[in-house]
Protein backbone atom coordinates (compact mmCIF):
# COMPACT_ATOMS: atom_id res chain seq x y z
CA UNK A 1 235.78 86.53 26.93
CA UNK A 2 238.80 88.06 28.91
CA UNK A 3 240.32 89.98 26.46
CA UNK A 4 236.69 91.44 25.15
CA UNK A 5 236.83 92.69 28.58
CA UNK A 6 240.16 94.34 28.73
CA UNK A 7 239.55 95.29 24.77
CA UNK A 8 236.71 97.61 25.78
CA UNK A 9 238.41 98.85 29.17
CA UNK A 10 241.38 99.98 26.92
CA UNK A 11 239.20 101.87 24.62
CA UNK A 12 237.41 103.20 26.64
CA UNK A 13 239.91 104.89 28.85
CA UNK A 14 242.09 105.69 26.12
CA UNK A 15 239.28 108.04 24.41
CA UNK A 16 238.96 109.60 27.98
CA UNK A 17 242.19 109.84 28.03
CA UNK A 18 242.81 110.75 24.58
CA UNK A 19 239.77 113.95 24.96
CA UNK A 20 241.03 115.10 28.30
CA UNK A 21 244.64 115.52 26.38
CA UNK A 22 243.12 117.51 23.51
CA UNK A 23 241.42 120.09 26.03
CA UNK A 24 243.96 120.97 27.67
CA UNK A 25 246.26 121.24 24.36
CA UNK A 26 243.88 123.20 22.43
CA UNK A 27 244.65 126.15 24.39
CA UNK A 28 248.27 126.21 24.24
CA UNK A 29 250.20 127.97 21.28
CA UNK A 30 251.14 124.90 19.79
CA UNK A 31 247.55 123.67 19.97
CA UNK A 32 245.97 126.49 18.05
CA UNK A 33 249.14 126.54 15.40
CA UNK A 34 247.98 122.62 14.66
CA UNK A 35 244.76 123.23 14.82
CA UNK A 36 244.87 126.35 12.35
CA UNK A 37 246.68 123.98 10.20
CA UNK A 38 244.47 120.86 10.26
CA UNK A 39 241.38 123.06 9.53
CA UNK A 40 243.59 124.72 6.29
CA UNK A 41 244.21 121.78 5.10
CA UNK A 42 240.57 120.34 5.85
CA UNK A 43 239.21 123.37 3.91
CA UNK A 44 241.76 122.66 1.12
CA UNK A 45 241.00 118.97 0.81
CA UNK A 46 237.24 119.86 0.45
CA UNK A 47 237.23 122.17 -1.92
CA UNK A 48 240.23 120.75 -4.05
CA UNK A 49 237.53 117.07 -3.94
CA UNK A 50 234.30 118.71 -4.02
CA UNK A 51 233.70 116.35 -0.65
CA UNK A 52 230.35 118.51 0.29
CA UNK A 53 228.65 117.90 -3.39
CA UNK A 54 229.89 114.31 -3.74
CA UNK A 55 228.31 113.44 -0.16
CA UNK A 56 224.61 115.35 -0.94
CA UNK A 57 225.06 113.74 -4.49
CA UNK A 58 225.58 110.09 -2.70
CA UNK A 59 222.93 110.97 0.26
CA UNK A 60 220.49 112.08 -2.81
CA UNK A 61 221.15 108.52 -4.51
CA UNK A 62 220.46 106.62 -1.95
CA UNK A 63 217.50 108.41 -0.82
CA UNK A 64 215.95 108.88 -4.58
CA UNK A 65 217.30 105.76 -6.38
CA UNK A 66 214.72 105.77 -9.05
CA UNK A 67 215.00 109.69 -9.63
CA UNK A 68 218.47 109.73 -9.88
CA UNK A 69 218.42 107.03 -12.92
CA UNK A 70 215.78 109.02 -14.38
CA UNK A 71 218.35 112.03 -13.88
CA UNK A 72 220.94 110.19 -16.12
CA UNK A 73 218.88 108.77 -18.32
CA UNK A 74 217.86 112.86 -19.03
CA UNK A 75 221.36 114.31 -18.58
CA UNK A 76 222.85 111.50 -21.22
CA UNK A 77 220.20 112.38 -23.50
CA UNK A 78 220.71 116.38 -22.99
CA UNK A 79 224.40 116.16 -24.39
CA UNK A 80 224.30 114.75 -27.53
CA UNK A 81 227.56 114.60 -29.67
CA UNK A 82 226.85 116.75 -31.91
CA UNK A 83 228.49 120.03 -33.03
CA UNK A 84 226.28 123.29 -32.48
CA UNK A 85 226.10 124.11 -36.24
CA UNK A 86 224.41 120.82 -36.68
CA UNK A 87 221.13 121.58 -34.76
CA UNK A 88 218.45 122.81 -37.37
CA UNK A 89 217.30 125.18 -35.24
CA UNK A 90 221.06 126.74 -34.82
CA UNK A 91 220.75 129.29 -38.17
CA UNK A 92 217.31 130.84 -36.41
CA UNK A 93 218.97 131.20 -33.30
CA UNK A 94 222.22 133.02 -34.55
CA UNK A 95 219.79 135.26 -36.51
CA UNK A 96 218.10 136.26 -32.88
CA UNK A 97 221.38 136.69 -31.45
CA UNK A 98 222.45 139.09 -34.61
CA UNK A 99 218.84 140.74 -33.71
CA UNK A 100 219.25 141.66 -30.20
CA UNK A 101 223.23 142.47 -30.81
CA UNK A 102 221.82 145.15 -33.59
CA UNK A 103 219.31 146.44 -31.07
CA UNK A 104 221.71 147.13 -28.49
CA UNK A 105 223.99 148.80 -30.61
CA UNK A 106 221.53 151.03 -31.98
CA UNK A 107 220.17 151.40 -28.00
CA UNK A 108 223.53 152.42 -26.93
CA UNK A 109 224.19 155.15 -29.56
């Protein structure tokens, strides 16, 4: 029960210690120069992992477990494997396409 005692003392003064340290060093020159660099390579590491969409994509989970299997279920279904000229309704739509292609030519003379 002694040591729980001395555990917690320890801690504790070594985060007061610890956050009296950084105010003071934040202002110096060498304190901005690191921080500059721990928030470049903070902003790099977040956008190089995608951290911000994988944590709203977990928090979402969690929160909506049902929706987010129905969400699967619909995106696995919604990319079948299947090449684009093998959808019967691919000839109609490349003859819309040609359509509206024609029509802005003929717009734009």
């Amino acid at each position: 029960m002694h040591w729980l005692i001395i555990l917690s003392l320890k801690s504790i003064l070594s985060s007061i210690i610890g956050s009296s340290f950084y105010q003071w060093f934040q202002g110096t020159t060498m304190g901005i120069w690191f921080q500059k660099q721990v928030d470049r390579f903070m902003q790099y590491f977040a956008e190089r992992y995608d951290l911000e969409l994988a944590k709203k994509d977990a928090k979402f989970r969690k929160q909506y477990p049902l929706a987010a299997e129905r969400l699967d279920k619909l995106e696995g279904n919604s990319h079948p494997c299947k090449e684009l000229h093998e959808f019967d309704a691919y000839p109609d739509l490349i003859k819309r396409i040609e359509e509206m292609e024609r029509r802005l030519k003929i717009k734009a003379k």
